[in-house]
Protein backbone atom coordinates (compact mmCIF):
# COMPACT_ATOMS: atom_id res chain seq x y z
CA UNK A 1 0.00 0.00 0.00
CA UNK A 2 1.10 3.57 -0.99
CA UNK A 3 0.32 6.82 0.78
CA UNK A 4 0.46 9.71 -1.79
CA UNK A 5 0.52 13.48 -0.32
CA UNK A 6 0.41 15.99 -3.33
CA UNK A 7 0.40 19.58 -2.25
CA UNK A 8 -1.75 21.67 -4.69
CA UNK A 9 -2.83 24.88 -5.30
CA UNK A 10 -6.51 25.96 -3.31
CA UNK A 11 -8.43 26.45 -6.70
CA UNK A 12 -7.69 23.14 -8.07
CA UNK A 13 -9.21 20.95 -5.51
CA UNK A 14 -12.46 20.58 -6.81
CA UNK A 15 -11.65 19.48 -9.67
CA UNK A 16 -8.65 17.14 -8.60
CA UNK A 17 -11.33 15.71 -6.20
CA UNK A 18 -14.02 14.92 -9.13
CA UNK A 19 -11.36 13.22 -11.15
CA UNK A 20 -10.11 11.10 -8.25
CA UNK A 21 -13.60 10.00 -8.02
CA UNK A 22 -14.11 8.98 -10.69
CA UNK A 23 -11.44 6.67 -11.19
CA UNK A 24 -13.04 5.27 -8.40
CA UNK A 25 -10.98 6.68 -5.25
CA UNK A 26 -13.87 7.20 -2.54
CA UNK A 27 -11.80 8.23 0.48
CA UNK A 28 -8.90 11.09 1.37
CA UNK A 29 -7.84 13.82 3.93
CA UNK A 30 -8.28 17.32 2.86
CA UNK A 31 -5.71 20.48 4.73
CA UNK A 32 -5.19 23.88 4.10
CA UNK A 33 -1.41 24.53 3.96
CA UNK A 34 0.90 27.35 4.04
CA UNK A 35 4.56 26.80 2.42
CA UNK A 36 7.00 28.03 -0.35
CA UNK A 37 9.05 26.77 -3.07
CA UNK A 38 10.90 28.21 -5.96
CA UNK A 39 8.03 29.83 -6.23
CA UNK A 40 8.58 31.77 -3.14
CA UNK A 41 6.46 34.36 -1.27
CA UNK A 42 5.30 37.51 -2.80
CA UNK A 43 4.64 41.21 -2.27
CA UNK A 44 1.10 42.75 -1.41
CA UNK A 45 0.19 46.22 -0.88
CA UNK A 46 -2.10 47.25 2.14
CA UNK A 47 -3.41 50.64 2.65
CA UNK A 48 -0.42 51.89 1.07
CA UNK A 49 2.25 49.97 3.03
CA UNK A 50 3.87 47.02 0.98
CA UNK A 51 4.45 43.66 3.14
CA UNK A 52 5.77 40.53 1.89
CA UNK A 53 3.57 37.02 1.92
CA UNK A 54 6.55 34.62 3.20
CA UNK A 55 4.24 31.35 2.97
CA UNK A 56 1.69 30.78 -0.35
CA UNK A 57 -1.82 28.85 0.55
CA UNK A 58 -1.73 25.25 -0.83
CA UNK A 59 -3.49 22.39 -0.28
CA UNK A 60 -2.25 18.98 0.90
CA UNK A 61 -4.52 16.16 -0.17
CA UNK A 62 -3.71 12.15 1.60
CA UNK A 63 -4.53 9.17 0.02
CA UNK A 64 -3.78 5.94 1.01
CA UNK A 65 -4.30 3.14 -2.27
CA UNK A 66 -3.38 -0.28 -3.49
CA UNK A 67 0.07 -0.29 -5.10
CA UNK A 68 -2.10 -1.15 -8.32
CA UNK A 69 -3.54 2.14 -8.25
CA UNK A 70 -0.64 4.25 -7.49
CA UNK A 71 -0.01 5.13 -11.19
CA UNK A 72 -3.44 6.19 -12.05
CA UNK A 73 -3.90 7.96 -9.02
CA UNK A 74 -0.79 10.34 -9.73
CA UNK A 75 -1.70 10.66 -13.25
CA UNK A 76 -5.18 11.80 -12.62
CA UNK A 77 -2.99 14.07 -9.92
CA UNK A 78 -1.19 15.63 -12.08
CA UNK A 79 -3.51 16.07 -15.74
CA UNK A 80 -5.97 18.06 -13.43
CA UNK A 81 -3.51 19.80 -10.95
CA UNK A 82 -1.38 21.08 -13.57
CA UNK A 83 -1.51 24.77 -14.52
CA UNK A 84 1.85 25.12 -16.62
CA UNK A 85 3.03 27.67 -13.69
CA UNK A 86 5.58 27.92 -11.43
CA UNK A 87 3.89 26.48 -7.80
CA UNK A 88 1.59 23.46 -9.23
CA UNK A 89 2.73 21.34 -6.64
CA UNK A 90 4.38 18.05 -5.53
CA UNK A 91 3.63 14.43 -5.00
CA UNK A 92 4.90 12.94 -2.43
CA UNK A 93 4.32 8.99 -2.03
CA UNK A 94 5.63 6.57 1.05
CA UNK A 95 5.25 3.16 1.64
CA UNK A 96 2.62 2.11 4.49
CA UNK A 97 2.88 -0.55 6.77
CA UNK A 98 -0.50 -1.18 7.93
CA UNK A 99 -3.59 -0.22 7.97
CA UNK A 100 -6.55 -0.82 10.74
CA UNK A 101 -9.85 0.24 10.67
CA UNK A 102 -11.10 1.18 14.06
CA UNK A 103 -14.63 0.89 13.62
CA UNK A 104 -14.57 -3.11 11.81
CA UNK A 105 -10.85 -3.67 12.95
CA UNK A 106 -10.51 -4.43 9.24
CA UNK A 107 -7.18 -4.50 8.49
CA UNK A 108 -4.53 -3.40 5.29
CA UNK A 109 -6.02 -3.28 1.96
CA UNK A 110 -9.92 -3.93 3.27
CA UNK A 111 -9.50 -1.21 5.32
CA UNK A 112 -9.05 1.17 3.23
């Protein structure tokens, strides 16, 4: 089993979600996210004083799928996440060990 954590930007999630669905993924963790990358921060101006935004919003999304489905999963990921701009986003995915349901005790794969 593969956890994949793909940091996104706020506006995409929507549709990210739909397409996840759809290729039948019916569970995930959602979290707003502050961070920077080569994109770094940026400069606002407010009521005439200029500050600088150190951290950009993103969005983390978790999922936790069969090894089977890692490739679609990051695929779908990435064709609807993708702007073509600097600060799209990562993927990140790790192994996971086990699984346990605590409502069933179900454990690994059927508990996902």
């Amino acid at each position: 089993m593969k956890k994949i954590e793909a940091i996104i930007k706020p506006f995409k999630l929507d549709e990210v979600c739909e397409a996840l669905n759809e290729i039948g993924i019916s569970g995930l963790t959602v979290t707003e996210v502050k961070g920077f990358g080569r994109q770094k921060g940026h400069t606002e101006l407010y009521r005439g004083a200029e500050y600088v935004v150190d951290y950009l919003p993103k969005i983390k999304i978790e999922i936790v799928v069969a090894e089977k489905l890692l490739d679609s999963v990051i695929e779908t990921i990435i064709n609807t996440a993708r702007t073509g701009k600097i600060g799209d986003g990562k993927i990140f995915v790790t192994c996971v060990e086990q699984i346990v349901r605590i409502r069933t005790g179900e454990t690994d794969e059927a508990a996902i």
